[in-house]
C-alpha atoms as a PDB file:
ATOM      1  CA  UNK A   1      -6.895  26.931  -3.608  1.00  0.00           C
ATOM      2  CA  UNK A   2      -9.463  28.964  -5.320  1.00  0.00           C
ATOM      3  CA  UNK A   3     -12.003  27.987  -8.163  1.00  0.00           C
ATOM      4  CA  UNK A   4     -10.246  28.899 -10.831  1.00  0.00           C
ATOM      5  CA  UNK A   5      -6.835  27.547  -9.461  1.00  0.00           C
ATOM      6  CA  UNK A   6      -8.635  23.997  -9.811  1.00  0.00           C
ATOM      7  CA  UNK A   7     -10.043  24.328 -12.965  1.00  0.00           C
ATOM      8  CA  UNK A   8      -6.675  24.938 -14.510  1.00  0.00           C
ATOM      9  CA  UNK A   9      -4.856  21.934 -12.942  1.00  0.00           C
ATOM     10  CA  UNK A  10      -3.228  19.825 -15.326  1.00  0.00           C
ATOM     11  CA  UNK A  11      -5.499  16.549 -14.495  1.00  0.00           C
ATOM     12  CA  UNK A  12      -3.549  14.977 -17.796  1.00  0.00           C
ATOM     13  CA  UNK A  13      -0.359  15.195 -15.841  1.00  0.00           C
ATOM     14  CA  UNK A  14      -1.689  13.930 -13.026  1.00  0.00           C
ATOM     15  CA  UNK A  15      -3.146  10.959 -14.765  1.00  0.00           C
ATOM     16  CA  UNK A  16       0.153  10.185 -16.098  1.00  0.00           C
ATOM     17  CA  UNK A  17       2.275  10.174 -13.042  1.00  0.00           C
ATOM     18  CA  UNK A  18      -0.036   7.595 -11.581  1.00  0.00           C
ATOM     19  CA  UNK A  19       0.058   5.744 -14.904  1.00  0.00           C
ATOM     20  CA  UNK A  20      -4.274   5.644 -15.349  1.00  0.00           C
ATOM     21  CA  UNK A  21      -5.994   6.562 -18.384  1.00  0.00           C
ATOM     22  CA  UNK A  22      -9.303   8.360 -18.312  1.00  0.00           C
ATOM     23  CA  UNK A  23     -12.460  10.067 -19.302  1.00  0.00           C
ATOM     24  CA  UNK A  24     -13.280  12.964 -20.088  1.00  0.00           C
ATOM     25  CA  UNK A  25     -15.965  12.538 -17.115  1.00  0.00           C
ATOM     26  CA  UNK A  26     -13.517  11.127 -14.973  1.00  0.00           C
ATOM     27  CA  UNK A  27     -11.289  13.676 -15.664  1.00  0.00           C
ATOM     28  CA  UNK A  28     -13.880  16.860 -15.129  1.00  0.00           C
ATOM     29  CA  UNK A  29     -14.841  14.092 -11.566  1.00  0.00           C
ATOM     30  CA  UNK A  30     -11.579  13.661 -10.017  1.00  0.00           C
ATOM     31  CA  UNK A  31     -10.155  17.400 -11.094  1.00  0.00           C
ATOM     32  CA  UNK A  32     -12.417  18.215  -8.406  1.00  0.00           C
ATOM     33  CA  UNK A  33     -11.909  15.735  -6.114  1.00  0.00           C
ATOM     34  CA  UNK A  34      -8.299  16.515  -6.255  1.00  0.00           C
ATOM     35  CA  UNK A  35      -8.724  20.304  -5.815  1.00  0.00           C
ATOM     36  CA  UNK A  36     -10.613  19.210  -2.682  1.00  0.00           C
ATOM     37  CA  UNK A  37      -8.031  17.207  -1.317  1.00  0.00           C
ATOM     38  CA  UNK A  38      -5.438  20.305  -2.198  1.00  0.00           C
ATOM     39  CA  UNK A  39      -7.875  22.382  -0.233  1.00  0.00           C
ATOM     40  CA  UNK A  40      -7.726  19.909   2.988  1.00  0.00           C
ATOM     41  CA  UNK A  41      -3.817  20.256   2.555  1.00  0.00           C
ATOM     42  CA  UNK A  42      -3.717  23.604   2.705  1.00  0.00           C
ATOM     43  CA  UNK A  43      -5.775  23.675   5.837  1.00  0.00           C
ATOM     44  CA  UNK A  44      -3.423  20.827   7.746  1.00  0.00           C
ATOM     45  CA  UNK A  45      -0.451  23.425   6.683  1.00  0.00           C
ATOM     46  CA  UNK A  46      -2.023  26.018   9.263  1.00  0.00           C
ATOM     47  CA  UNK A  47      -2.093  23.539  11.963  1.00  0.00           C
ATOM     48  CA  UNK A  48       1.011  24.489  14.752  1.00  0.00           C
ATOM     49  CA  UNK A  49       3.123  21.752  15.269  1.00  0.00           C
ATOM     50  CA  UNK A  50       5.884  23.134  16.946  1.00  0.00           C
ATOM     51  CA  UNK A  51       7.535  20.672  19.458  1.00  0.00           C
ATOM     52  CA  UNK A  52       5.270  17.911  18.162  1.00  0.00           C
ATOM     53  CA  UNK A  53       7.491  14.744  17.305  1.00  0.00           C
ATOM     54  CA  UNK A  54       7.310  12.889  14.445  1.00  0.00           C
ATOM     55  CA  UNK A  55       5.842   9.462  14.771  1.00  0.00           C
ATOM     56  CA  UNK A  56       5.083   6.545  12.519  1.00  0.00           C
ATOM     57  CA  UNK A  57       1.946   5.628  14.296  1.00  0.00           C
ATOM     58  CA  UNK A  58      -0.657   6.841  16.395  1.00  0.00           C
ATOM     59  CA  UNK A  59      -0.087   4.963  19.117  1.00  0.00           C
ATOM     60  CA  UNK A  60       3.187   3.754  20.557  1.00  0.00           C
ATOM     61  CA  UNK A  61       4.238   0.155  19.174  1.00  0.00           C
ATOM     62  CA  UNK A  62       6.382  -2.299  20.770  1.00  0.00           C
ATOM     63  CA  UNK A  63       7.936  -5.515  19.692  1.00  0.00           C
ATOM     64  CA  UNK A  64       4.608  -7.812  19.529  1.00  0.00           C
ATOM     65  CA  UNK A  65       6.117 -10.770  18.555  1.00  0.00           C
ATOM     66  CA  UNK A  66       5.619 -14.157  20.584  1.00  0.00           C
ATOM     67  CA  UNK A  67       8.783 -15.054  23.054  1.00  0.00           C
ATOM     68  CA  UNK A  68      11.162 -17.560  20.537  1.00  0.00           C
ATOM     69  CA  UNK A  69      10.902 -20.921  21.905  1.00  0.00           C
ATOM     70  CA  UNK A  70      13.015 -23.999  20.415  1.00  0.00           C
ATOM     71  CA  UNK A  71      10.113 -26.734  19.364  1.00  0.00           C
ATOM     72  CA  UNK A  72      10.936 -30.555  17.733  1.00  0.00           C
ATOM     73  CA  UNK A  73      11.204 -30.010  13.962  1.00  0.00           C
ATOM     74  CA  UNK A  74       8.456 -31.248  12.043  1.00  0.00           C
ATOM     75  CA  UNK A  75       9.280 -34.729  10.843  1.00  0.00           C
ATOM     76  CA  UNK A  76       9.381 -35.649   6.554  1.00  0.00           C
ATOM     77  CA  UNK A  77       5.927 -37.315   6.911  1.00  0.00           C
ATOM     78  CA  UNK A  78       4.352 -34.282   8.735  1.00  0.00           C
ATOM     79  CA  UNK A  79       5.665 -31.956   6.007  1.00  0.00           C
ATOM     80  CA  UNK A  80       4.596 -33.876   3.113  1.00  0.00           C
ATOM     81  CA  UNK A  81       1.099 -34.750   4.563  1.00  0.00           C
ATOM     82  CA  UNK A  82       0.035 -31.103   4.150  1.00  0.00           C
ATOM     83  CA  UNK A  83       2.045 -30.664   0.301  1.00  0.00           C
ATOM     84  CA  UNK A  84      -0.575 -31.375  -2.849  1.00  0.00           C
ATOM     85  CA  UNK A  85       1.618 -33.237  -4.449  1.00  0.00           C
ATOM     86  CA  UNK A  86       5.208 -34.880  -3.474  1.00  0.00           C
ATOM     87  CA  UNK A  87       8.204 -36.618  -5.147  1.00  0.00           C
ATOM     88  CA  UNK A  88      11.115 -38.202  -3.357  1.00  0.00           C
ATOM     89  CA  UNK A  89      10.062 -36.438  -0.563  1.00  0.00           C
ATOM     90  CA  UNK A  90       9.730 -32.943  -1.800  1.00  0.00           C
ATOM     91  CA  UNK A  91       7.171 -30.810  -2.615  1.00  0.00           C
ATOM     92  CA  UNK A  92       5.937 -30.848  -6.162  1.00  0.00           C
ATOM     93  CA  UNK A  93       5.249 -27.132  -7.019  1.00  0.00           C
ATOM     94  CA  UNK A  94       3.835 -25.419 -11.057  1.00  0.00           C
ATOM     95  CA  UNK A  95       6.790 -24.721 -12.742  1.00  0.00           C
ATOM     96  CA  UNK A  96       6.813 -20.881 -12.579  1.00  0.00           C
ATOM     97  CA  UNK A  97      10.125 -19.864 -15.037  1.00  0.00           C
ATOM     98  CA  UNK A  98      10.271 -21.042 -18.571  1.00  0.00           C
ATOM     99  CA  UNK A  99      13.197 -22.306 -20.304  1.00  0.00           C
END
């Protein structure tokens, strides 16, 4: 992407899709910031990567998770000695939807 290529990018547009308002500094800031980043883009589309598989990560992942064991349940006391506040023996939570 050449000079004049990033001068001419609609930064307005831009700024809409991700839904910011801005400067006129921030605008003349991240036009070239963005041409930048278009630059780096173009280089990565040179890069061979024939017979390279797609991945998610870097590194191979496997499950992680912690073998599944059955444990006693947690009795009513236990469960209410953590709550901040509790009424016939429930939690008492803010009320969050309004009529």
């Amino acid at each position: 992407m050449n000079e004049s290529e990033t001068n001419s990018m609609d930064i307005d547009y831009v700024s809409n899709l991700a839904r910011i308002e801005l400067t006129v500094d921030e605008k003349e800031k991240f036009r070239g910031q963005l041409g930048d980043v278009l630059k780096y883009f173009q280089k990565l589309q040179k890069v061979d990567v024939e017979g390279v598989e797609p991945t998610a990560h870097a590194f191979p992942r496997y499950n992680v998770w912690d073998e599944d064991s059955p444990k006693e349940p947690y009795n009513i006391d236990q469960v209410m000695m953590n709550a901040p506040q509790s009424r016939n023996n429930q939690i008492v939570v803010p009320k969050v939807v309004e009529d």
